[in-house]
PDB file of N, CA and C in Angstrom:
ATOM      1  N   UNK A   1      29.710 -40.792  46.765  1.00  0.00           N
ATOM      2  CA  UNK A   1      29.128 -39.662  46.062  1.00  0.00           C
ATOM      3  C   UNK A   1      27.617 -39.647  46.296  1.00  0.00           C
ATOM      4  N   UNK A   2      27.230 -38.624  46.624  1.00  0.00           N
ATOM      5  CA  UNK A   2      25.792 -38.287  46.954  1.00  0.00           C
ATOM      6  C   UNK A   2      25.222 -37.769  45.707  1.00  0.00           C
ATOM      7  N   UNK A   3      23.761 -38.802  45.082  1.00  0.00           N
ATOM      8  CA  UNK A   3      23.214 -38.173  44.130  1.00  0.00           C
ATOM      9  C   UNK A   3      22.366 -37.337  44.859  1.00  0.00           C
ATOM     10  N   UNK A   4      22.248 -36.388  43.418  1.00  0.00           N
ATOM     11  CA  UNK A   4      21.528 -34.934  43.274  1.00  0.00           C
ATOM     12  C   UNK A   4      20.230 -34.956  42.582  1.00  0.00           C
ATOM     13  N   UNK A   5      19.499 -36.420  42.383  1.00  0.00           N
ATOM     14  CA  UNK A   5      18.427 -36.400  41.850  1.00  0.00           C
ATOM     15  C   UNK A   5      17.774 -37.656  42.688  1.00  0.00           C
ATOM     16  N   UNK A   6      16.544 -37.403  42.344  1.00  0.00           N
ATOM     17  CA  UNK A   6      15.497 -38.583  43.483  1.00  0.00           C
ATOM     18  C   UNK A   6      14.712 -39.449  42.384  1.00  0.00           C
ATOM     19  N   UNK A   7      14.622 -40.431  42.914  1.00  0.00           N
ATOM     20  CA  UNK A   7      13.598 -41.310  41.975  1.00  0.00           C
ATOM     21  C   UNK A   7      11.881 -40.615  42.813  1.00  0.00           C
ATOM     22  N   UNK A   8      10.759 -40.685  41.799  1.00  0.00           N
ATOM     23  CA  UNK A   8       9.719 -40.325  42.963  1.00  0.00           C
ATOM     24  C   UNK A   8       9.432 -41.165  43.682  1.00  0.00           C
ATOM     25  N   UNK A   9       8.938 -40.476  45.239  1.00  0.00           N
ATOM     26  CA  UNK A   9       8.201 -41.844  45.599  1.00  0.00           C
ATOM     27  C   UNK A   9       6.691 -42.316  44.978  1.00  0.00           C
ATOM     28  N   UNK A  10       6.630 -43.652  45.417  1.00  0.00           N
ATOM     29  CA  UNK A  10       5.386 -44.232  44.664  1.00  0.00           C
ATOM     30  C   UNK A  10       4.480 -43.702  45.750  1.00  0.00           C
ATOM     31  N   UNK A  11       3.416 -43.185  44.488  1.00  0.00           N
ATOM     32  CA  UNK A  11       1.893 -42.588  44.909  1.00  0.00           C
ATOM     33  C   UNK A  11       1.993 -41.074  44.850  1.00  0.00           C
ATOM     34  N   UNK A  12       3.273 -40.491  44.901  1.00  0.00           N
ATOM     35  CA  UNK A  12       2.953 -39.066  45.003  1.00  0.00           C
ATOM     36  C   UNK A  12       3.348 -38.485  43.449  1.00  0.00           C
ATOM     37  N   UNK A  13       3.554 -39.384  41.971  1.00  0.00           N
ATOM     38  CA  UNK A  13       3.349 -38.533  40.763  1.00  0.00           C
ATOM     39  C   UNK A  13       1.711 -38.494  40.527  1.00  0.00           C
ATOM     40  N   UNK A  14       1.270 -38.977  41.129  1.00  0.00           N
ATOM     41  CA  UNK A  14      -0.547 -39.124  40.474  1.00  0.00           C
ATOM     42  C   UNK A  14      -0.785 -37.336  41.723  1.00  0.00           C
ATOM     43  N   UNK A  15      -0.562 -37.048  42.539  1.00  0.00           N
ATOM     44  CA  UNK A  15      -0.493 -36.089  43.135  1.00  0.00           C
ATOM     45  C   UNK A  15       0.003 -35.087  42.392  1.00  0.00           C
ATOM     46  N   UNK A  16       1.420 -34.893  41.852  1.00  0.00           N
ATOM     47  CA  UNK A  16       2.118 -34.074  41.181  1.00  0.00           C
ATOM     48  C   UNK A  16       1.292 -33.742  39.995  1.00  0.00           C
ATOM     49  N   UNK A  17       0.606 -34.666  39.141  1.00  0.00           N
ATOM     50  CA  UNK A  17      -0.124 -34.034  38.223  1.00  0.00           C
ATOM     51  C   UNK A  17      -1.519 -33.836  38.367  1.00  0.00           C
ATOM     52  N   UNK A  18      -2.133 -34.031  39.258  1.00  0.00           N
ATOM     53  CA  UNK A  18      -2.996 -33.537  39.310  1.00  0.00           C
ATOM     54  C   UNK A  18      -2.784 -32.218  39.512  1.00  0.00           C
ATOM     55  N   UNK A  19      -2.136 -31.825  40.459  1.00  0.00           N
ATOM     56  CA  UNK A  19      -1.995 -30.436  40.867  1.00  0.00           C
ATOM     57  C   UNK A  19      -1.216 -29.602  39.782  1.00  0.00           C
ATOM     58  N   UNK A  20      -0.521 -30.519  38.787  1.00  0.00           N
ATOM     59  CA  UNK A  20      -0.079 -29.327  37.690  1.00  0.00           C
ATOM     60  C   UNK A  20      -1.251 -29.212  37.051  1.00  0.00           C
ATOM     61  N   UNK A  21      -2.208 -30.410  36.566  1.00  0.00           N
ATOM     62  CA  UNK A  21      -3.194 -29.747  36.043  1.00  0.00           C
ATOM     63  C   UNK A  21      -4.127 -28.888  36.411  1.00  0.00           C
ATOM     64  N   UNK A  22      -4.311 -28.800  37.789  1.00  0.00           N
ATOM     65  CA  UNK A  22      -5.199 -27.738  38.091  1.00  0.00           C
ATOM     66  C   UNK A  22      -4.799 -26.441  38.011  1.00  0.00           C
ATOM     67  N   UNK A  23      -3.341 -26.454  38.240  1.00  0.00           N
ATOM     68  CA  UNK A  23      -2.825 -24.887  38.278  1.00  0.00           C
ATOM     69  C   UNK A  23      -2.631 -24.238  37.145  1.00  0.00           C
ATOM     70  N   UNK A  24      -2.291 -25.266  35.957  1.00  0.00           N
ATOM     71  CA  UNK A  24      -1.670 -24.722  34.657  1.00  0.00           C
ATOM     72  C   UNK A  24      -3.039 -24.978  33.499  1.00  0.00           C
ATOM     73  N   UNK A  25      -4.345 -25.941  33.933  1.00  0.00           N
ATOM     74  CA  UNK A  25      -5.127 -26.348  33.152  1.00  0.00           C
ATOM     75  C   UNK A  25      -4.146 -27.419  32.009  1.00  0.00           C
ATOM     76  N   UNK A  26      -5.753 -27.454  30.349  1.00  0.00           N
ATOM     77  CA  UNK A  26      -4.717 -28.729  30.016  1.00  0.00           C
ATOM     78  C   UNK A  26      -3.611 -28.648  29.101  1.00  0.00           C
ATOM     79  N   UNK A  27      -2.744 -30.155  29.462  1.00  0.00           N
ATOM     80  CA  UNK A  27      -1.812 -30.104  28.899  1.00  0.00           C
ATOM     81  C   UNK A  27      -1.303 -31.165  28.145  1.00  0.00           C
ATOM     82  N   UNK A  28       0.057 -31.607  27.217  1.00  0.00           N
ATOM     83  CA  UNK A  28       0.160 -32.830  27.065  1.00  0.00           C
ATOM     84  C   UNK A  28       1.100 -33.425  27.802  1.00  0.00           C
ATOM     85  N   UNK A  29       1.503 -34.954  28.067  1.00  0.00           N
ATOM     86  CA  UNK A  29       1.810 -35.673  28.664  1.00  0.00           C
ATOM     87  C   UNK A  29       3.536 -35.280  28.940  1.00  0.00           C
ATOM     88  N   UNK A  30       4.103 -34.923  28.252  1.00  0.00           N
ATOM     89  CA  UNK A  30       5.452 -34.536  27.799  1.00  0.00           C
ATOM     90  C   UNK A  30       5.445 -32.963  28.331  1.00  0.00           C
ATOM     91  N   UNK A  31       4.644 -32.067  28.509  1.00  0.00           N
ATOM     92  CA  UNK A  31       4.079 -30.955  28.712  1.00  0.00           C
ATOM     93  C   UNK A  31       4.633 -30.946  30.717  1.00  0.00           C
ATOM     94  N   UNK A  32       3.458 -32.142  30.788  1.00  0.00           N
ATOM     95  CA  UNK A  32       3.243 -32.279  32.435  1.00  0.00           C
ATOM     96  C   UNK A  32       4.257 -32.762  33.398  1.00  0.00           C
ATOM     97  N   UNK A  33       5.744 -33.637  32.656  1.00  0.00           N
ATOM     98  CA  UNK A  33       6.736 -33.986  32.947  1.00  0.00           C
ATOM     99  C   UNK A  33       7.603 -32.748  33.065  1.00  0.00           C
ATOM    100  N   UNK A  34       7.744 -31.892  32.035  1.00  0.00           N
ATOM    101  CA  UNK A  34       9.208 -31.291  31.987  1.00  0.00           C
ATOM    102  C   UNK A  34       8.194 -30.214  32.887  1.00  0.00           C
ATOM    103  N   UNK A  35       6.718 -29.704  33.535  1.00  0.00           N
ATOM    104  CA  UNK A  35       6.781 -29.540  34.236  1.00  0.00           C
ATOM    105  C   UNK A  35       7.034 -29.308  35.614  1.00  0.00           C
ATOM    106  N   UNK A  36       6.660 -30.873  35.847  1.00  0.00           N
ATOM    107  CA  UNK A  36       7.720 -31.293  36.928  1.00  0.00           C
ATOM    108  C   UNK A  36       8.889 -31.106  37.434  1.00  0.00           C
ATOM    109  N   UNK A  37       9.638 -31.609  36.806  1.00  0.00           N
ATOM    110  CA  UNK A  37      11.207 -31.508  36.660  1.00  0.00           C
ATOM    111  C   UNK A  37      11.388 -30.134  36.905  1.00  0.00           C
ATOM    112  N   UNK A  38      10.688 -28.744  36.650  1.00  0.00           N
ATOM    113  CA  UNK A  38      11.148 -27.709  35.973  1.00  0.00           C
ATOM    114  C   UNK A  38      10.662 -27.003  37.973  1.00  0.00           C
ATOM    115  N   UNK A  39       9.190 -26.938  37.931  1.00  0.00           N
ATOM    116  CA  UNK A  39       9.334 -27.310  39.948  1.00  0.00           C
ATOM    117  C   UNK A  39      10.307 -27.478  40.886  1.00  0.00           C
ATOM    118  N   UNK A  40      10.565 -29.026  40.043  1.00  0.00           N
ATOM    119  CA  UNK A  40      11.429 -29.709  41.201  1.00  0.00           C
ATOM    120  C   UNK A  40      12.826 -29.331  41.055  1.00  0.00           C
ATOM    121  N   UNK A  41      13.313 -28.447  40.165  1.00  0.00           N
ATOM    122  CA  UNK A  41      14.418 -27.973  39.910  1.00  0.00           C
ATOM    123  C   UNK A  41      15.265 -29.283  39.534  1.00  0.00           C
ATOM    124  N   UNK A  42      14.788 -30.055  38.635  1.00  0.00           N
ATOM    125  CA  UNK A  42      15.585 -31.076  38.269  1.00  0.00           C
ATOM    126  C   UNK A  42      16.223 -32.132  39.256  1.00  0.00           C
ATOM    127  N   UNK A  43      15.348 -31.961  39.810  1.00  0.00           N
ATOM    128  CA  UNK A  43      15.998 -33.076  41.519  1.00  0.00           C
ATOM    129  C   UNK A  43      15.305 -34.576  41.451  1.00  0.00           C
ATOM    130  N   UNK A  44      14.217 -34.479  41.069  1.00  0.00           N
ATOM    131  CA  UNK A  44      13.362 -35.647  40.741  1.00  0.00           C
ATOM    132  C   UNK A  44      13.738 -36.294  39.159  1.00  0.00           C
ATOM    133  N   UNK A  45      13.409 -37.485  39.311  1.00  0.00           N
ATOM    134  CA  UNK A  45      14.200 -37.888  37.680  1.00  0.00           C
ATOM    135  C   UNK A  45      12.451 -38.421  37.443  1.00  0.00           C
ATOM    136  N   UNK A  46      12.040 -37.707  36.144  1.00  0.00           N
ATOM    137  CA  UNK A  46      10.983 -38.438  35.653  1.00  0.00           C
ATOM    138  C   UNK A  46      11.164 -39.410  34.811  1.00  0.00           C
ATOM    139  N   UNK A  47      10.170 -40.409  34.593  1.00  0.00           N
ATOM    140  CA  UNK A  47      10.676 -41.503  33.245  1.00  0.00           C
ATOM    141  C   UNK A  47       9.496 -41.302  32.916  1.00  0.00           C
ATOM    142  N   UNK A  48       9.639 -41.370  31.552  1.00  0.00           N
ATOM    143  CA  UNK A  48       8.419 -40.528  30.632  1.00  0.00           C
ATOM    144  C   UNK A  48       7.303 -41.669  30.891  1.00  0.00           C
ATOM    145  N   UNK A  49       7.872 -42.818  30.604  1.00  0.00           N
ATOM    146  CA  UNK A  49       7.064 -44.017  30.461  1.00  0.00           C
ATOM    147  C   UNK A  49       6.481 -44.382  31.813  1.00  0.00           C
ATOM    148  N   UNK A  50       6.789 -43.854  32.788  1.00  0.00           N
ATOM    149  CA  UNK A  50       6.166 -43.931  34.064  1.00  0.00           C
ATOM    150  C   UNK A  50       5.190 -42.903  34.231  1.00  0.00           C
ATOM    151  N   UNK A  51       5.485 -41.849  33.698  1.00  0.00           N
ATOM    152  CA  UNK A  51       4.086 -40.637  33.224  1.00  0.00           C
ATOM    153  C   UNK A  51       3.094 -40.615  32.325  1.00  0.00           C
ATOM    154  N   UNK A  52       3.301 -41.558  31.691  1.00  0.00           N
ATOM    155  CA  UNK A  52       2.067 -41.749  30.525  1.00  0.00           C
ATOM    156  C   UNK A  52       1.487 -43.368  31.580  1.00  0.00           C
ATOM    157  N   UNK A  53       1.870 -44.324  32.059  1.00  0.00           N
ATOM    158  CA  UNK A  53       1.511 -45.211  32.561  1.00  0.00           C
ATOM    159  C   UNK A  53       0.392 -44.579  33.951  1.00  0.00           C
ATOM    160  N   UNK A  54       0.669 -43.482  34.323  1.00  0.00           N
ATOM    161  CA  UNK A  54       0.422 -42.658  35.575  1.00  0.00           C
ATOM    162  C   UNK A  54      -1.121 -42.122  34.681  1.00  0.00           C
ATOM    163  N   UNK A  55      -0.898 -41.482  33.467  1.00  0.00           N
ATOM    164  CA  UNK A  55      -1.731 -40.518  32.871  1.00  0.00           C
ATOM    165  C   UNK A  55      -2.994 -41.762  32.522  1.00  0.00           C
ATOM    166  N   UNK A  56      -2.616 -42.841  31.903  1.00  0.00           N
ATOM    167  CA  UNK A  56      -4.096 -43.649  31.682  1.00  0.00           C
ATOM    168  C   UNK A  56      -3.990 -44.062  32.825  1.00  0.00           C
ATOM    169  N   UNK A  57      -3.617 -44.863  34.011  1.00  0.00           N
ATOM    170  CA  UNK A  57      -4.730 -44.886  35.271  1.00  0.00           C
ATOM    171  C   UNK A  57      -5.297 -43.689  35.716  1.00  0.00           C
ATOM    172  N   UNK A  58      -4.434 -42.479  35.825  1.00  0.00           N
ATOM    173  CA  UNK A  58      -5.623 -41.158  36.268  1.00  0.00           C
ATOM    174  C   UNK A  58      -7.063 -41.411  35.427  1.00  0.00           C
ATOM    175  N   UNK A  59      -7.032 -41.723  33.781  1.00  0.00           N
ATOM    176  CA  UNK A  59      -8.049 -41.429  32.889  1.00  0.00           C
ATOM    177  C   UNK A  59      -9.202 -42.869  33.225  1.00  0.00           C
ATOM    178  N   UNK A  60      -8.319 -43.856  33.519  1.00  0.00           N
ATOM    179  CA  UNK A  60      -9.413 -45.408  34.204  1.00  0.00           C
ATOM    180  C   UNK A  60      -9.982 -44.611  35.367  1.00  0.00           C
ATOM    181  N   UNK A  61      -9.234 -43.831  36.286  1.00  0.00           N
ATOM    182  CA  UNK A  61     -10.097 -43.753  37.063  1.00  0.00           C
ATOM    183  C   UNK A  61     -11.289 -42.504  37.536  1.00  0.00           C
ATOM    184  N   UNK A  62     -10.838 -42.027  36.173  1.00  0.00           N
ATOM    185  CA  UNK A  62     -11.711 -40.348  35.952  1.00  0.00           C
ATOM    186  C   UNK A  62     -11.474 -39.414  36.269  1.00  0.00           C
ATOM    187  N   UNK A  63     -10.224 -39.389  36.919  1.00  0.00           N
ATOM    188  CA  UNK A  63      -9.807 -38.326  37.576  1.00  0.00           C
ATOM    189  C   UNK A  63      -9.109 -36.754  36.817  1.00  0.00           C
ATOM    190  N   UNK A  64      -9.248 -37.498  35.555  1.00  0.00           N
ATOM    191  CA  UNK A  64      -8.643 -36.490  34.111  1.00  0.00           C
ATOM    192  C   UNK A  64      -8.999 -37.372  32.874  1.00  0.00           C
ATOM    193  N   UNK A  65      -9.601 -36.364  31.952  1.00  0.00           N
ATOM    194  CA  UNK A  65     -10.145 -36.761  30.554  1.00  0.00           C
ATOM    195  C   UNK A  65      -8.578 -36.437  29.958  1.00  0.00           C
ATOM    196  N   UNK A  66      -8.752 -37.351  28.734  1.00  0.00           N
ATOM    197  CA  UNK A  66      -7.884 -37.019  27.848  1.00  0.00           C
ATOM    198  C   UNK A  66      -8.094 -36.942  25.919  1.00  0.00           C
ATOM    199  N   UNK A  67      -8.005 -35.952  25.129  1.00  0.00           N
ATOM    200  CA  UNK A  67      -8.209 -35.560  24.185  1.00  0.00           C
ATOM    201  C   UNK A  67      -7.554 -35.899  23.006  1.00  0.00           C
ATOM    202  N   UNK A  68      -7.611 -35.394  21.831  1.00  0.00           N
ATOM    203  CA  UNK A  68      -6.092 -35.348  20.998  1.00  0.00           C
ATOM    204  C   UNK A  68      -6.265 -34.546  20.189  1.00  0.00           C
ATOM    205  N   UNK A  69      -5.295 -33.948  19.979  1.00  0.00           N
ATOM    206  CA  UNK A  69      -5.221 -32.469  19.765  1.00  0.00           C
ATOM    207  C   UNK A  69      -3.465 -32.569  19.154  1.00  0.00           C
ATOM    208  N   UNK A  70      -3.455 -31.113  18.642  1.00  0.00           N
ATOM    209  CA  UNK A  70      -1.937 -30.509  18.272  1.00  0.00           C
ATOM    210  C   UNK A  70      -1.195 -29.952  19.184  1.00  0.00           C
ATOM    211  N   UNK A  71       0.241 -30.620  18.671  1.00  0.00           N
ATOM    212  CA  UNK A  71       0.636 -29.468  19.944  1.00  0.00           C
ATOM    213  C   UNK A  71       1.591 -28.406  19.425  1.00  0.00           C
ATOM    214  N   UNK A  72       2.227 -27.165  20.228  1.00  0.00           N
ATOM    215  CA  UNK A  72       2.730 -26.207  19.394  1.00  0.00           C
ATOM    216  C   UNK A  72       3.720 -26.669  18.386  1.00  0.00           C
ATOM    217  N   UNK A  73       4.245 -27.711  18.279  1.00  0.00           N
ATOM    218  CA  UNK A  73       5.090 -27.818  17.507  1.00  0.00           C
ATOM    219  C   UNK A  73       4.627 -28.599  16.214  1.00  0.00           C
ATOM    220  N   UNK A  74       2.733 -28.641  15.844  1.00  0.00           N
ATOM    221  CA  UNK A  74       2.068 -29.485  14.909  1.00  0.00           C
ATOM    222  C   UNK A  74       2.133 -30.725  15.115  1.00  0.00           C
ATOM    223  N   UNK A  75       2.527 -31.416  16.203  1.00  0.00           N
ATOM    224  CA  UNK A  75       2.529 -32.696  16.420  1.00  0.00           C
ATOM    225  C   UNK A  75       1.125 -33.156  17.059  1.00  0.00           C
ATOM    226  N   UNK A  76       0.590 -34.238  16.552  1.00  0.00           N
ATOM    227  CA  UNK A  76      -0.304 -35.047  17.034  1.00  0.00           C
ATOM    228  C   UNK A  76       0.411 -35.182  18.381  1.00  0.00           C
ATOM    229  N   UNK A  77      -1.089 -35.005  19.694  1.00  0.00           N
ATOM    230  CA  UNK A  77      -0.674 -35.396  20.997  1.00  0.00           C
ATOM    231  C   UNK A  77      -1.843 -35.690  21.698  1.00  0.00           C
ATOM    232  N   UNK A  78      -1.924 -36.090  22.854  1.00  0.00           N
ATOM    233  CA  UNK A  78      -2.845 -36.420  23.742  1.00  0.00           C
ATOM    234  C   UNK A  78      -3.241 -35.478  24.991  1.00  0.00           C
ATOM    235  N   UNK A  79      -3.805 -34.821  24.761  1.00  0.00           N
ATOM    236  CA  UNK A  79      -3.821 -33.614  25.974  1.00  0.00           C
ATOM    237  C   UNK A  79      -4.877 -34.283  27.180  1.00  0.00           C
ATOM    238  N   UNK A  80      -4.693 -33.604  28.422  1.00  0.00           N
ATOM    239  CA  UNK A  80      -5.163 -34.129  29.707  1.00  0.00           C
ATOM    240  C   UNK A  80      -5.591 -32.849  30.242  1.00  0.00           C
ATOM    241  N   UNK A  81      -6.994 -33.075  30.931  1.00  0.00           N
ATOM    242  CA  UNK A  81      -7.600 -31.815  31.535  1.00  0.00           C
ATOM    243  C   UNK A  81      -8.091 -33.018  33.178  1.00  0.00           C
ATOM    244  N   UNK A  82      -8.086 -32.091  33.937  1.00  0.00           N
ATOM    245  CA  UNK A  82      -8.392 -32.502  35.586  1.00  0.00           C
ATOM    246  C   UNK A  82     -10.240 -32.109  35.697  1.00  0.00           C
ATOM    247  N   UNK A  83     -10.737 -33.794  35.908  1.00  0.00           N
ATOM    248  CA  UNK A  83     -12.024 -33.427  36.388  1.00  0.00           C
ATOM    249  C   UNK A  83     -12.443 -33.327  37.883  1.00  0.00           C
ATOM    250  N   UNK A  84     -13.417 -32.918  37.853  1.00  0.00           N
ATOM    251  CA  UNK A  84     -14.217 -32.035  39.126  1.00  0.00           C
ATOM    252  C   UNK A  84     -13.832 -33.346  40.149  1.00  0.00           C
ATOM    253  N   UNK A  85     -13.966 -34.550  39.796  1.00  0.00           N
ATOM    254  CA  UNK A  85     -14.029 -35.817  41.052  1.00  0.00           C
ATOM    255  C   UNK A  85     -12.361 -35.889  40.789  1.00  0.00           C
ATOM    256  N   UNK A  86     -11.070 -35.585  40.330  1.00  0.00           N
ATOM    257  CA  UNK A  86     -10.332 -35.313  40.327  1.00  0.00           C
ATOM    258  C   UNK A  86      -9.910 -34.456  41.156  1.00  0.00           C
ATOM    259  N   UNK A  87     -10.253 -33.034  41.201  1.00  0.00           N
ATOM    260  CA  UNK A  87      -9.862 -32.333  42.149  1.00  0.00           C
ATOM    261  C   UNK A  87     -10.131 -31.954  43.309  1.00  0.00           C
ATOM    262  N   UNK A  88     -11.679 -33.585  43.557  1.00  0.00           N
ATOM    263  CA  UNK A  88     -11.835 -33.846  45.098  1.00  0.00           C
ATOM    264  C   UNK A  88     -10.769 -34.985  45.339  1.00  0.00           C
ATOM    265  N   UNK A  89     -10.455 -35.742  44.662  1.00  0.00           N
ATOM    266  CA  UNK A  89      -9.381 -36.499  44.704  1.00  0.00           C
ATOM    267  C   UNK A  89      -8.069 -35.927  45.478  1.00  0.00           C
ATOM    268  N   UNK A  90      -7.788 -34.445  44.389  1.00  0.00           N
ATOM    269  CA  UNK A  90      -6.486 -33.896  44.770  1.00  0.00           C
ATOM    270  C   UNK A  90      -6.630 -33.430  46.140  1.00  0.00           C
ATOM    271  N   UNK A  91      -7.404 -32.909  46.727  1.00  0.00           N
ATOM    272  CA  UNK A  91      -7.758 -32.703  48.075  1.00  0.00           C
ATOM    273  C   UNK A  91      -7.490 -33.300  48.669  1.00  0.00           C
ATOM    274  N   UNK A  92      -7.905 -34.481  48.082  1.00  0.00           N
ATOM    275  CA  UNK A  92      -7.809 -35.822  49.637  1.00  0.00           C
ATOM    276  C   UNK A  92      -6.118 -36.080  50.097  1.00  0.00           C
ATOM    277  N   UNK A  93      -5.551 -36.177  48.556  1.00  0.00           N
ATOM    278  CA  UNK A  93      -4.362 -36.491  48.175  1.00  0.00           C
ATOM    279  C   UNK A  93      -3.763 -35.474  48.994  1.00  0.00           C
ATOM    280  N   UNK A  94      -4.073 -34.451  48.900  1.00  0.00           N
ATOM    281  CA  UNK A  94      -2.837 -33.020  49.772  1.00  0.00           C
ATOM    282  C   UNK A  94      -3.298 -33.486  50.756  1.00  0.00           C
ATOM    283  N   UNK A  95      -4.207 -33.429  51.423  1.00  0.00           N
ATOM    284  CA  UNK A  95      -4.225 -33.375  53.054  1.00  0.00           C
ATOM    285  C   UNK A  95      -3.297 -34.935  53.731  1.00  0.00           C
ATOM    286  N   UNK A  96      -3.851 -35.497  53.301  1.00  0.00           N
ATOM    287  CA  UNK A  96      -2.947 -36.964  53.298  1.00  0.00           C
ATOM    288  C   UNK A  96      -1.470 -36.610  53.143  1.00  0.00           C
ATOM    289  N   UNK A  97      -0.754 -36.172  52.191  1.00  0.00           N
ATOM    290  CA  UNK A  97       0.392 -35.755  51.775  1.00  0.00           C
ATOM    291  C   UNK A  97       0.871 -34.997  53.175  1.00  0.00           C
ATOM    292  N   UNK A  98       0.205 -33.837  53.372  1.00  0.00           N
ATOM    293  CA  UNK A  98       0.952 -32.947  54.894  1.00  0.00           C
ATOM    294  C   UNK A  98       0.543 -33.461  55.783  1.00  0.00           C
ATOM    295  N   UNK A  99      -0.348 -34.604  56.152  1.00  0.00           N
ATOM    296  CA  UNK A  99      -0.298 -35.559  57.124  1.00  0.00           C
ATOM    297  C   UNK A  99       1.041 -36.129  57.604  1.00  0.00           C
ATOM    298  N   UNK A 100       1.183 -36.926  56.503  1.00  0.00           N
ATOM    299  CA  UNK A 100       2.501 -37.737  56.230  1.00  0.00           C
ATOM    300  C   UNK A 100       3.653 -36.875  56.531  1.00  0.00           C
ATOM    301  N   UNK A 101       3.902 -35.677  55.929  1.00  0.00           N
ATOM    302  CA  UNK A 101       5.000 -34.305  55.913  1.00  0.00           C
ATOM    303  C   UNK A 101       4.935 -34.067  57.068  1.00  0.00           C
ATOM    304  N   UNK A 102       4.415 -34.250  57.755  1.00  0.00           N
ATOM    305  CA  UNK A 102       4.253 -33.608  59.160  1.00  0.00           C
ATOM    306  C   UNK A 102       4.770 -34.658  60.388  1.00  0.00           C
ATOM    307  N   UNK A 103       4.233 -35.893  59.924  1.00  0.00           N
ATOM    308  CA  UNK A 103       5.033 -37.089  60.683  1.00  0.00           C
ATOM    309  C   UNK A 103       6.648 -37.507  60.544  1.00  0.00           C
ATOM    310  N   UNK A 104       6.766 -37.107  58.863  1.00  0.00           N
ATOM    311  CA  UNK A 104       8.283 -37.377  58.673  1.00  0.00           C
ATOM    312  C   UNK A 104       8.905 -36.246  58.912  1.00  0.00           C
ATOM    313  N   UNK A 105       8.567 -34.807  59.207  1.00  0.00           N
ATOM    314  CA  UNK A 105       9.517 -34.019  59.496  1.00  0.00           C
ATOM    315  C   UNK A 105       9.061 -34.247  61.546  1.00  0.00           C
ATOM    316  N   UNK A 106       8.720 -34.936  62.220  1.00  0.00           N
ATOM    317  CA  UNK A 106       8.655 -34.554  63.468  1.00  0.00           C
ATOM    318  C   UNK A 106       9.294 -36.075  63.532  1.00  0.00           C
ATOM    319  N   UNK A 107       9.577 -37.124  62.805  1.00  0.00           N
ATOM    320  CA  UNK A 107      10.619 -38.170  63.239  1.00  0.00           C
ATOM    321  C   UNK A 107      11.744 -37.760  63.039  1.00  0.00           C
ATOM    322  N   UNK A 108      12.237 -36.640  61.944  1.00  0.00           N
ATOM    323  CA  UNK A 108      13.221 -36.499  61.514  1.00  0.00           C
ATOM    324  C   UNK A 108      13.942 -35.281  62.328  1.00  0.00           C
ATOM    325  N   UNK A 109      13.129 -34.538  62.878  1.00  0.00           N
ATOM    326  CA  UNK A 109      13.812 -33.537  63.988  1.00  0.00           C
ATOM    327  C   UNK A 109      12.879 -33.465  64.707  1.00  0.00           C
ATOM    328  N   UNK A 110      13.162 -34.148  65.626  1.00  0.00           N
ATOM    329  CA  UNK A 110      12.537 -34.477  66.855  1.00  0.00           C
ATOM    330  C   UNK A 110      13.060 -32.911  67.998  1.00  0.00           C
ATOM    331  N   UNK A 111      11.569 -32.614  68.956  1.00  0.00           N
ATOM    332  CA  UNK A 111      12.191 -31.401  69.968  1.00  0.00           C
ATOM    333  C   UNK A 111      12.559 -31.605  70.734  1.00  0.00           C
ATOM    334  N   UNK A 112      13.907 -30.585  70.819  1.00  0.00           N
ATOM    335  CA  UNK A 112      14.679 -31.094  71.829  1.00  0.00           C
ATOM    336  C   UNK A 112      14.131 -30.370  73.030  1.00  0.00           C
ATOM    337  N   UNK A 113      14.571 -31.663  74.072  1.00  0.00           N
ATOM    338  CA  UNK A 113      13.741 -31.735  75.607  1.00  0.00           C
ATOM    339  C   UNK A 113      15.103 -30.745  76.735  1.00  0.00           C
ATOM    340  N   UNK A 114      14.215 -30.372  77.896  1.00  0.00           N
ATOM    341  CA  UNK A 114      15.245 -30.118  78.684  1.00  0.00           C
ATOM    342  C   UNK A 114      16.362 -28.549  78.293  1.00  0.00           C
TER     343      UNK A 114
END
């Protein structure tokens, strides 16, 4: 049986949220997951606890502040906004990313010769 969901690979959720935060601005941590998932059409399996572990190294390394605030449902939460050396970060991160995309789709269908 072939599963229908992916674990992520390592290094590309610190990618994934950066770029939700830039597109959607901020959000909370639980917010930025079922994001994901909601993208990825449920193909990727997030573990929450691997997204909040993801969310304070982004914040060690400045790449997103984080707040605390309400969230719509009156719950105490931790909201995350993407800073400016963040979204030179995310830059680096995409181009790197279709680097890579570009090597694994030209090992993976290679042109045919002849």
């Amino acid at each position: 049986m072939v599963e229908t969901r992916s674990a992520i690979l390592q290094g590309t959720l610190d990618l994934m949220v950066l770029k939700t935060l830039e597109q959607l601005g901020t959000m909370h941590g639980y917010g930025i997951a079922r994001r994901i998932e909601q993208v990825g059409q449920d193909a990727l399996v997030i573990n929450q606890g691997t997204v909040y572990l993801c969310l304070v190294r982004l914040v060690q390394k400045r790449w997103i502040t984080a707040r605390w605030g309400v969230s719509s449902n009156n719950r105490r939460a931790k909201f995350y906004s993407i800073t400016e050396a963040g979204r030179k970060q995310l830059q680096a991160e995409t181009e790197n990313w279709e680097r890579i995309a570009g090597v694994i789709g030209r090992v993976l269908q290679p042109a045919r010769r002849g």
